[in-house]
C-alpha atoms as a PDB file:
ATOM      1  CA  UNK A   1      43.332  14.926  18.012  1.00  0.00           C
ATOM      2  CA  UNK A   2      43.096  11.500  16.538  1.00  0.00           C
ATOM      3  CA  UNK A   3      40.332   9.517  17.400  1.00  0.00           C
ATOM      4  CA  UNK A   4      42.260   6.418  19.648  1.00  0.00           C
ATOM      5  CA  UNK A   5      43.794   9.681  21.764  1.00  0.00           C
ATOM      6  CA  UNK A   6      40.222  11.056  22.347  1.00  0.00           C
ATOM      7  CA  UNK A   7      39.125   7.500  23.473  1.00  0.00           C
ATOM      8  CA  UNK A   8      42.010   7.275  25.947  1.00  0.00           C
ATOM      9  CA  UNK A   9      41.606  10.924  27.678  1.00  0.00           C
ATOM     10  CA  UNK A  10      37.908  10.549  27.807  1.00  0.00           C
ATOM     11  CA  UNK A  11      38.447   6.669  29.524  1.00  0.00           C
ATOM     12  CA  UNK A  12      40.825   8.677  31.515  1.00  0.00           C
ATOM     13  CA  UNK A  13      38.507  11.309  32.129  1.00  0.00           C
ATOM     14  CA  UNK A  14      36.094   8.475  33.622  1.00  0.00           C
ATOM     15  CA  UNK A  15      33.480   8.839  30.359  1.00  0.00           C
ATOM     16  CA  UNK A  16      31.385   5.785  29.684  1.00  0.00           C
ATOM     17  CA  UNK A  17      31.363   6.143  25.873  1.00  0.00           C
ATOM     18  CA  UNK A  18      30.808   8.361  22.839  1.00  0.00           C
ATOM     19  CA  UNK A  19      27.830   9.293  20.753  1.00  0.00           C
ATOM     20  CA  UNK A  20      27.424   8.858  16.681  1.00  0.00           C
ATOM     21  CA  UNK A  21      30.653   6.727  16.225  1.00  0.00           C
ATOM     22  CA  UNK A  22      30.518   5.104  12.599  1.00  0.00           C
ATOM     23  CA  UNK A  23      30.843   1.805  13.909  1.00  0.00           C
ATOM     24  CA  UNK A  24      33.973   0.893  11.816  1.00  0.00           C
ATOM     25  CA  UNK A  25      35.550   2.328  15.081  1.00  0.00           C
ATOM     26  CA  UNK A  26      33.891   0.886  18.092  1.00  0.00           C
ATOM     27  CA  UNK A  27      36.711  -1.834  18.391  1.00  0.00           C
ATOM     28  CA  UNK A  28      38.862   1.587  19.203  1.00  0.00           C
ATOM     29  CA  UNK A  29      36.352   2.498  22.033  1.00  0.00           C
ATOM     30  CA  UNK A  30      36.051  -1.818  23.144  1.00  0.00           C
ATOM     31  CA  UNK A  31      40.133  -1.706  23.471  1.00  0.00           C
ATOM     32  CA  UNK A  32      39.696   1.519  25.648  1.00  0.00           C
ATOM     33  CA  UNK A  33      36.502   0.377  27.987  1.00  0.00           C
ATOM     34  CA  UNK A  34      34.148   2.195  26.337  1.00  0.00           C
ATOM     35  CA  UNK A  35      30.536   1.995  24.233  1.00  0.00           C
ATOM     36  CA  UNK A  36      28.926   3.269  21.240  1.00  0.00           C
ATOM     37  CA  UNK A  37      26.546   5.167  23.172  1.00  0.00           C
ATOM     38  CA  UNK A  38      24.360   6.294  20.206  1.00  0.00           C
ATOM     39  CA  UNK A  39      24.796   5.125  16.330  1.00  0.00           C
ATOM     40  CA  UNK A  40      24.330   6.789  13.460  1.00  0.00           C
ATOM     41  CA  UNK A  41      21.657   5.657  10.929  1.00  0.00           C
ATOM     42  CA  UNK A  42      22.532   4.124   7.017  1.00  0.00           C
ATOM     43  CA  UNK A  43      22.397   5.875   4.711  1.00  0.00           C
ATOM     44  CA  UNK A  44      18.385   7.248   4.401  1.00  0.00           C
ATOM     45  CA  UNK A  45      17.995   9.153   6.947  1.00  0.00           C
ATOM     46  CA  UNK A  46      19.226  13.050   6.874  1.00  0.00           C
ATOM     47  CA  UNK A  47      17.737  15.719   9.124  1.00  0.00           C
ATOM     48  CA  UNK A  48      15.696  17.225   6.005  1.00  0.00           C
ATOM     49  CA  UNK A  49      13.917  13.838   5.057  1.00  0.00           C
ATOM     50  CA  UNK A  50      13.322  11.746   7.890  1.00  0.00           C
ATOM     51  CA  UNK A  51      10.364   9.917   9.339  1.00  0.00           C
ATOM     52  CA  UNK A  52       7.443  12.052   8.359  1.00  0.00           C
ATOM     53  CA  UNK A  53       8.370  11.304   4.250  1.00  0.00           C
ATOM     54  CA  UNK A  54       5.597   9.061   3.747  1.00  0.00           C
ATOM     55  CA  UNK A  55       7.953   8.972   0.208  1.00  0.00           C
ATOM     56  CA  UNK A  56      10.765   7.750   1.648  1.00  0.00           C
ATOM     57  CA  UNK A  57       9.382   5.502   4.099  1.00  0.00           C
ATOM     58  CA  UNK A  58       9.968   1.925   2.279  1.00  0.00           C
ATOM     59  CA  UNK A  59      13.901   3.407   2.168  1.00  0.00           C
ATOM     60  CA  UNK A  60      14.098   4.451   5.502  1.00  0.00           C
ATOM     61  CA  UNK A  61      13.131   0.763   6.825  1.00  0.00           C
ATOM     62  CA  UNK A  62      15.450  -1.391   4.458  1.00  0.00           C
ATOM     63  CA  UNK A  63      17.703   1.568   6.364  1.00  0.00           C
ATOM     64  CA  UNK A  64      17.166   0.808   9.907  1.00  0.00           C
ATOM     65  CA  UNK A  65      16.899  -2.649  10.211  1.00  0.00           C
ATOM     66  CA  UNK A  66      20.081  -3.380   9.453  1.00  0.00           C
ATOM     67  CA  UNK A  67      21.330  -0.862  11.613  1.00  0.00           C
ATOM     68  CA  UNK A  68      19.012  -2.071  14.665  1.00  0.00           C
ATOM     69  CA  UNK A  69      21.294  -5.829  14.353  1.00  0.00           C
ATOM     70  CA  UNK A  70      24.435  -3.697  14.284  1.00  0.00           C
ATOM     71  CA  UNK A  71      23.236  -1.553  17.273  1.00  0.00           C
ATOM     72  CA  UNK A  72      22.574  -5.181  18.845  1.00  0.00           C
ATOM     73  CA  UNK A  73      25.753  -7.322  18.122  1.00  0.00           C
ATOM     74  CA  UNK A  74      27.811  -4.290  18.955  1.00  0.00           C
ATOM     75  CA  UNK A  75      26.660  -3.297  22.034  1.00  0.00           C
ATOM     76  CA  UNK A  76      24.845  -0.145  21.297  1.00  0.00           C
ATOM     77  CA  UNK A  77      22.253   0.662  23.042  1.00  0.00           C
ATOM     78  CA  UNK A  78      20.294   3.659  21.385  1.00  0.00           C
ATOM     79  CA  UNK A  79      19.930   4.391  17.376  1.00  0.00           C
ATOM     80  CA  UNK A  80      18.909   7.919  16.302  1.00  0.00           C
ATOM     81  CA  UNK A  81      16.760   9.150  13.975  1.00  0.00           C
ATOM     82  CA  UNK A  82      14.725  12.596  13.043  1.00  0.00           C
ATOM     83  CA  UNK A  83      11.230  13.669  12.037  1.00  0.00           C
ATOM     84  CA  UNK A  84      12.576  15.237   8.931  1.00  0.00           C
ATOM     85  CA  UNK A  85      11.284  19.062   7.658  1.00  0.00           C
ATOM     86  CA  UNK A  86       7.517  20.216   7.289  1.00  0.00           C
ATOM     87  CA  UNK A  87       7.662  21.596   3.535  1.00  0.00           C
ATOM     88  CA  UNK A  88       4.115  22.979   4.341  1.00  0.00           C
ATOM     89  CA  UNK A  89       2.820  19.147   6.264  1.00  0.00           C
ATOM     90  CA  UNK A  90       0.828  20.158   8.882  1.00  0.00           C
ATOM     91  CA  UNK A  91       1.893  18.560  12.649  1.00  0.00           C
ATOM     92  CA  UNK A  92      -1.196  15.893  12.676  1.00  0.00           C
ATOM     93  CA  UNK A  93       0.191  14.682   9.165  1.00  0.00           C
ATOM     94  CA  UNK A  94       3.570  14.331  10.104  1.00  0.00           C
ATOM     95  CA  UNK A  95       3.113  12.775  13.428  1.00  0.00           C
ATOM     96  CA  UNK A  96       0.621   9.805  11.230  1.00  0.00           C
ATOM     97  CA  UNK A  97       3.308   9.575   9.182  1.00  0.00           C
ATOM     98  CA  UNK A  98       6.390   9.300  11.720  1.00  0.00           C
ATOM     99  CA  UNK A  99       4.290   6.667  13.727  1.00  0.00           C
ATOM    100  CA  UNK A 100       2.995   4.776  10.746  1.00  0.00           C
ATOM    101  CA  UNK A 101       7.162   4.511   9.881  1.00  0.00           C
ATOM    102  CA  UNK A 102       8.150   3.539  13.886  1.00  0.00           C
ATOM    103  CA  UNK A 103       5.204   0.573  13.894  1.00  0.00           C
ATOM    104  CA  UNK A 104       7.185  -0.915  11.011  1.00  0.00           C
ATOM    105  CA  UNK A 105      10.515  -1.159  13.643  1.00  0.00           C
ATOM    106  CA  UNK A 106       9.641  -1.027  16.434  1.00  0.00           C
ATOM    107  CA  UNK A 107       9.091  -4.900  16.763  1.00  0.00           C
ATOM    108  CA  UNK A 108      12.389  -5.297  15.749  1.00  0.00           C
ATOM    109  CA  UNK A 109      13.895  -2.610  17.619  1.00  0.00           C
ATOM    110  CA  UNK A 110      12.268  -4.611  21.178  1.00  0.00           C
ATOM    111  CA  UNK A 111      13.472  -8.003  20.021  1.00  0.00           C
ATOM    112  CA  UNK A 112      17.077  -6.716  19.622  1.00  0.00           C
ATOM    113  CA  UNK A 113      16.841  -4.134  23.120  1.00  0.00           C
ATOM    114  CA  UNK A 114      17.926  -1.275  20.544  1.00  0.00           C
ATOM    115  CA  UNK A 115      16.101   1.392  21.723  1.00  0.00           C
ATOM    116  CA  UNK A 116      15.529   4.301  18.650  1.00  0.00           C
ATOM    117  CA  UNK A 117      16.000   7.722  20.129  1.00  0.00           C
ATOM    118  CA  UNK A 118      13.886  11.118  18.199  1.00  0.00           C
ATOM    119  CA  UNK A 119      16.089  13.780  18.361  1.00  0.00           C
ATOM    120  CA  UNK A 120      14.269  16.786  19.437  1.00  0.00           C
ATOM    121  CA  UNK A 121      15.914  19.847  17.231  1.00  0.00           C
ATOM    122  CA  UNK A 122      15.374  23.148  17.102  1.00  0.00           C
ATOM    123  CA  UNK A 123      14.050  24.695  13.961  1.00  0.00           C
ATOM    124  CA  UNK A 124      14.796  28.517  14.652  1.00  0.00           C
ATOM    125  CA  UNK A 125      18.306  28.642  14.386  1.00  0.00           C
ATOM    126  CA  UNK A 126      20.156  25.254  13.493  1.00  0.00           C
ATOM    127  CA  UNK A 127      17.815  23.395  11.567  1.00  0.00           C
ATOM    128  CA  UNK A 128      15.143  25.291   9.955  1.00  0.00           C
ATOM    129  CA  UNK A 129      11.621  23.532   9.226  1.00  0.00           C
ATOM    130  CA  UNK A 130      12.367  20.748  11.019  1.00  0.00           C
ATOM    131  CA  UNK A 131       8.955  18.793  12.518  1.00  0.00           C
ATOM    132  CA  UNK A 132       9.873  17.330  15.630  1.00  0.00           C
ATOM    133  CA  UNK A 133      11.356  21.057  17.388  1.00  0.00           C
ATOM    134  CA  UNK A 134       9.027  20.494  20.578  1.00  0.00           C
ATOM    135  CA  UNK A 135       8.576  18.002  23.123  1.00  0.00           C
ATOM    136  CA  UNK A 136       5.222  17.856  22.901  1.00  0.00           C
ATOM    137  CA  UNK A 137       4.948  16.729  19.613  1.00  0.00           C
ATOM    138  CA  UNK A 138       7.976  14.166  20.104  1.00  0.00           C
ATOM    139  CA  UNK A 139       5.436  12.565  23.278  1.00  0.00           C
ATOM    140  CA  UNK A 140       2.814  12.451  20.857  1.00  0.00           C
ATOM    141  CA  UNK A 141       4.576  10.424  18.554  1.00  0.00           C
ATOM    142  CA  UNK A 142       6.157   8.129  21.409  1.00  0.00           C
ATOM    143  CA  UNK A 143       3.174   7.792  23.448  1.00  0.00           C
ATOM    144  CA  UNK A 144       1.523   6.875  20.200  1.00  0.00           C
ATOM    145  CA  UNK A 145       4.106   4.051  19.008  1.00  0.00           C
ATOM    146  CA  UNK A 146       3.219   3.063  22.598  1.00  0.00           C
ATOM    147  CA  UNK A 147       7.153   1.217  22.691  1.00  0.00           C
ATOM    148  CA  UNK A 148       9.470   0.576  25.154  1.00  0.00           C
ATOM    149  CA  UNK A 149      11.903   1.038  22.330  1.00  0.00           C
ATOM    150  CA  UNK A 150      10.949   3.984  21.015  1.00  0.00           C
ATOM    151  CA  UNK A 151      11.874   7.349  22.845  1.00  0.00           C
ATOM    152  CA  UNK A 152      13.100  10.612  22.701  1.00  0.00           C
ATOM    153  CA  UNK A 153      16.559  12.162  22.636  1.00  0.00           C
ATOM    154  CA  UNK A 154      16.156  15.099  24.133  1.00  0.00           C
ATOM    155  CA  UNK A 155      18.748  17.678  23.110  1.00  0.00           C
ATOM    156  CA  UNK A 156      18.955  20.051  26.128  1.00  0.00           C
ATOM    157  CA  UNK A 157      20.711  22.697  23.966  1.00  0.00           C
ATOM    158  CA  UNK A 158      18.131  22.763  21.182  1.00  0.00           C
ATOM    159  CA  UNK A 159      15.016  22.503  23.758  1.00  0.00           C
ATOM    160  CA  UNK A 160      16.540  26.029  25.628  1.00  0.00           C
ATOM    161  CA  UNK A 161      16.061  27.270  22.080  1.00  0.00           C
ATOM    162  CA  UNK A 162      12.658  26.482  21.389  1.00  0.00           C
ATOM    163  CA  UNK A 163      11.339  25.960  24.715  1.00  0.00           C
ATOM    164  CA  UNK A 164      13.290  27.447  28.073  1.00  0.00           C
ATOM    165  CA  UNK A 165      11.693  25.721  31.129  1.00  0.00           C
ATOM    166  CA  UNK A 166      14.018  22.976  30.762  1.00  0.00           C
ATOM    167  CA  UNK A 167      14.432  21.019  33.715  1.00  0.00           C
ATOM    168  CA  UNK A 168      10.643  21.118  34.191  1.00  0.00           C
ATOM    169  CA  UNK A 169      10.121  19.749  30.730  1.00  0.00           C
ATOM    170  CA  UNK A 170      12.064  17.019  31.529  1.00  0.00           C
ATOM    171  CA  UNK A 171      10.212  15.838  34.840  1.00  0.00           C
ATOM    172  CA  UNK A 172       6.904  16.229  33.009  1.00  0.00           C
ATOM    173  CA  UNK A 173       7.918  14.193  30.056  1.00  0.00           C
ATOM    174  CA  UNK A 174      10.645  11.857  31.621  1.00  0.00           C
ATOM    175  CA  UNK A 175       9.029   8.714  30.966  1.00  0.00           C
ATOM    176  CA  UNK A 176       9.407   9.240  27.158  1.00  0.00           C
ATOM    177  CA  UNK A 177      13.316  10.006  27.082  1.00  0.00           C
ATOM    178  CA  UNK A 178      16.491   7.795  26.751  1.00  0.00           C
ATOM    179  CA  UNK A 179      19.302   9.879  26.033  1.00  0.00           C
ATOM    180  CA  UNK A 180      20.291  13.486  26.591  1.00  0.00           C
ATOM    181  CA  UNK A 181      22.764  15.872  24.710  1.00  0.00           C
ATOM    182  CA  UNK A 182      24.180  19.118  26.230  1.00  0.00           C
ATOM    183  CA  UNK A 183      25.160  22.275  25.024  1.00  0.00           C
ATOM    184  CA  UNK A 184      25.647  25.742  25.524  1.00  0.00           C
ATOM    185  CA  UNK A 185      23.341  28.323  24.275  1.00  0.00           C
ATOM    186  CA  UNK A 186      24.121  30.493  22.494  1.00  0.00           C
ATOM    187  CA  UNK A 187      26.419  29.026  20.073  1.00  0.00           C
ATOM    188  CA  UNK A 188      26.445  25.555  21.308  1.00  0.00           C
ATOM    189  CA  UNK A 189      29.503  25.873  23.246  1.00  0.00           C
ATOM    190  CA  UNK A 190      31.179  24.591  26.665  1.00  0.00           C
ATOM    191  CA  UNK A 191      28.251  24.050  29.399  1.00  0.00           C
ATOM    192  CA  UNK A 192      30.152  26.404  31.830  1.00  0.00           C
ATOM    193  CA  UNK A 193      29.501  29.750  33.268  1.00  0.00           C
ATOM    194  CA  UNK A 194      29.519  31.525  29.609  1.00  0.00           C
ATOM    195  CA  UNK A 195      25.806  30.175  28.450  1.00  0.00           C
ATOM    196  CA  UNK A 196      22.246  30.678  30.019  1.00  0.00           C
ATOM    197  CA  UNK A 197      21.674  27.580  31.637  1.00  0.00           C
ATOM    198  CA  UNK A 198      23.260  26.149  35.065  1.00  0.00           C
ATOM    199  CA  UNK A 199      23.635  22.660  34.111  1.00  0.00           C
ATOM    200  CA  UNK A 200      24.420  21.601  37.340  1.00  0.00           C
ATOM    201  CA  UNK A 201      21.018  22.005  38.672  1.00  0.00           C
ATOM    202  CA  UNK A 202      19.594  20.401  35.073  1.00  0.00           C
ATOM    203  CA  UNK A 203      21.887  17.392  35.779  1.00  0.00           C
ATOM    204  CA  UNK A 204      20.607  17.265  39.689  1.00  0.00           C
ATOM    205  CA  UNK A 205      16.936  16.803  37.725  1.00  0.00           C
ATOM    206  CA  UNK A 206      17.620  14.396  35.662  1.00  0.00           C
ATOM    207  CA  UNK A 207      19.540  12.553  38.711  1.00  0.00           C
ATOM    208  CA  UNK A 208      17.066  12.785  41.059  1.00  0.00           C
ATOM    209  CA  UNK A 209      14.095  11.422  38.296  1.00  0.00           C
ATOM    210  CA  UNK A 210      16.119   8.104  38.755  1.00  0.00           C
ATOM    211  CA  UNK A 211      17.826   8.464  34.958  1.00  0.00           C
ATOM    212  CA  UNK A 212      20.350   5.150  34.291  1.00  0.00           C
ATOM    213  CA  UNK A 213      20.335   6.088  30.555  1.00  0.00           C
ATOM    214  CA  UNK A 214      23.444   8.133  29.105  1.00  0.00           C
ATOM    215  CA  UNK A 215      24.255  12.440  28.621  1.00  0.00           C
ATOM    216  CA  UNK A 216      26.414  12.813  25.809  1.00  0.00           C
ATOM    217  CA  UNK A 217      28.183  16.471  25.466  1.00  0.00           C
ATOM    218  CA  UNK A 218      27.598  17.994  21.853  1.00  0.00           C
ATOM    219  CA  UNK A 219      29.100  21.304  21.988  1.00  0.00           C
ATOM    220  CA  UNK A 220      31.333  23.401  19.753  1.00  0.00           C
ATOM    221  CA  UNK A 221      35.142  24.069  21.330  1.00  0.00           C
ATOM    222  CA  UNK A 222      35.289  28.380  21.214  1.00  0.00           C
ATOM    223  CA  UNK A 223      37.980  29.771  20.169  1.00  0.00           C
ATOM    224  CA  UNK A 224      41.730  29.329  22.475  1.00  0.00           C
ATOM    225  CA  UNK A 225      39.807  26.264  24.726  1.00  0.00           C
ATOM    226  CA  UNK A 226      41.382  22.621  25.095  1.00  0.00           C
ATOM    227  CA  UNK A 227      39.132  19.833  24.378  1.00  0.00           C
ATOM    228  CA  UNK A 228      40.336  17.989  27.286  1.00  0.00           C
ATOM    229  CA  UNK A 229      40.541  20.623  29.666  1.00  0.00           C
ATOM    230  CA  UNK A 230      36.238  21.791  28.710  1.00  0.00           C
ATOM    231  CA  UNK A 231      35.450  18.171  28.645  1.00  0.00           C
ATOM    232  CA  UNK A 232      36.551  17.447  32.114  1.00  0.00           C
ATOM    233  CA  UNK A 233      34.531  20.481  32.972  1.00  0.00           C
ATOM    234  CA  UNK A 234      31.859  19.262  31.637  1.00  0.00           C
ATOM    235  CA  UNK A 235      32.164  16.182  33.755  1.00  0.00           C
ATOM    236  CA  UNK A 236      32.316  17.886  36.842  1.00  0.00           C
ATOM    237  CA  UNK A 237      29.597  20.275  36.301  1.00  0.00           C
ATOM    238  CA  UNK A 238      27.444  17.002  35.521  1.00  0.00           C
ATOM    239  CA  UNK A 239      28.568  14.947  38.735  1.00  0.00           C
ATOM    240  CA  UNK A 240      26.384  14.713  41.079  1.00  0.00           C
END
């Protein structure tokens, strides 16, 4: 379906917005009532080297910073980033390292109100080696930044993966996430009665912690299923 149709059913569909637009195409989601929910970084950023490449780090921040403005003049509210793999670093090294990169931002990042979001990923299945594939050590790293701006994305889909004890999880560690992403497991498909989790009861958590942030749905159509049709699923099995 072509990208000004999706923005129209999902408006339809009472959606506020849509995650990882490039943001040559956020005037399509402006004409149609809707924001960039979530950007994508520049170029510098890629799920193997991220935030813990002390290598990479004087990149990564001629990356961001432009991308923190364009978050800012266009009305996006949350940038993402990763930790990037281990490649043998131990945890302590990589969470100096992804701090000692967010202190160089994060200034910036609370000037603008761009918040940057640490995707929480799971390293078992989707993306192997990757640093930041538990919550704890995403806290660490927030709670060390010690920013209003700096926060966790926590990906419900790959935290069932590495973690289980979900909704839990989130009450426990709710003061250092922004943004959510859904998904079935397995397979990362619709968030209906075919996958482990009951999403309604995850979404009454997240209501009832007083969240005002944004849930985007991530999930893979399976085979036969209309976009439309599973996305306004989704929607209702999230309303509450």
């Amino acid at each position: 379906m072509p990208f000004e149709d999706m923005c129209r059913e999902a408006a339809r569909l009472g959606c506020k917005g849509f995650d990882l637009v490039p943001a040559q195409n956020w005037p399509i989601l402006k004409k149609y009532g809707l924001i960039p929910t979530m950007r994508l970084p520049n170029m510098g950023v890629t799920i193997p080297d991220g935030i813990n490449r002390k290598e990479v780090r004087d990149d990564l921040v001629k990356s961001m910073r432009p991308a923190i403005d364009e978050c800012a003049a266009g009305g996006c509210p949350n940038l993402i980033t990763v930790s990037g793999s281990r490649r043998g670093m131990s945890d302590a090294e990589g969470t100096d390292n992804s701090v000692a990169f967010l202190n160089r931002v994060k200034a910036q990042a609370e000037d603008k109100g761009v918040t940057i979001c640490l995707e929480l990923l799971n390293s078992k299945i989707d993306h192997k080696d990757q640093m930041c594939d538990h919550t704890a050590w995403g806290v660490e790293v927030c709670r060390r930044v010690n920013s209003p701006r700096v926060k966790l994305l926590f990906d419900i889909y790959h935290m069932q993966i590495m973690e289980g004890d979900i909704c839990r999880t989130i009450r426990d560690n709710f003061q250092w996430i922004a943004h959510f992403h859904t998904g079935g497991v397995p397979g990362r498909h619709e968030i209906d009665g075919t996958q482990e989790l009951n999403y309604h009861f995850v979404a009454e958590t997240i209501a009832g912690l007083g969240f005002t942030g944004y849930i985007a749905h991530e999930y893979k159509l399976s085979p036969g299923r209309d976009g439309i049709q599973t996305l306004n699923q989704a929607i209702e099995i999230m309303d509450v």
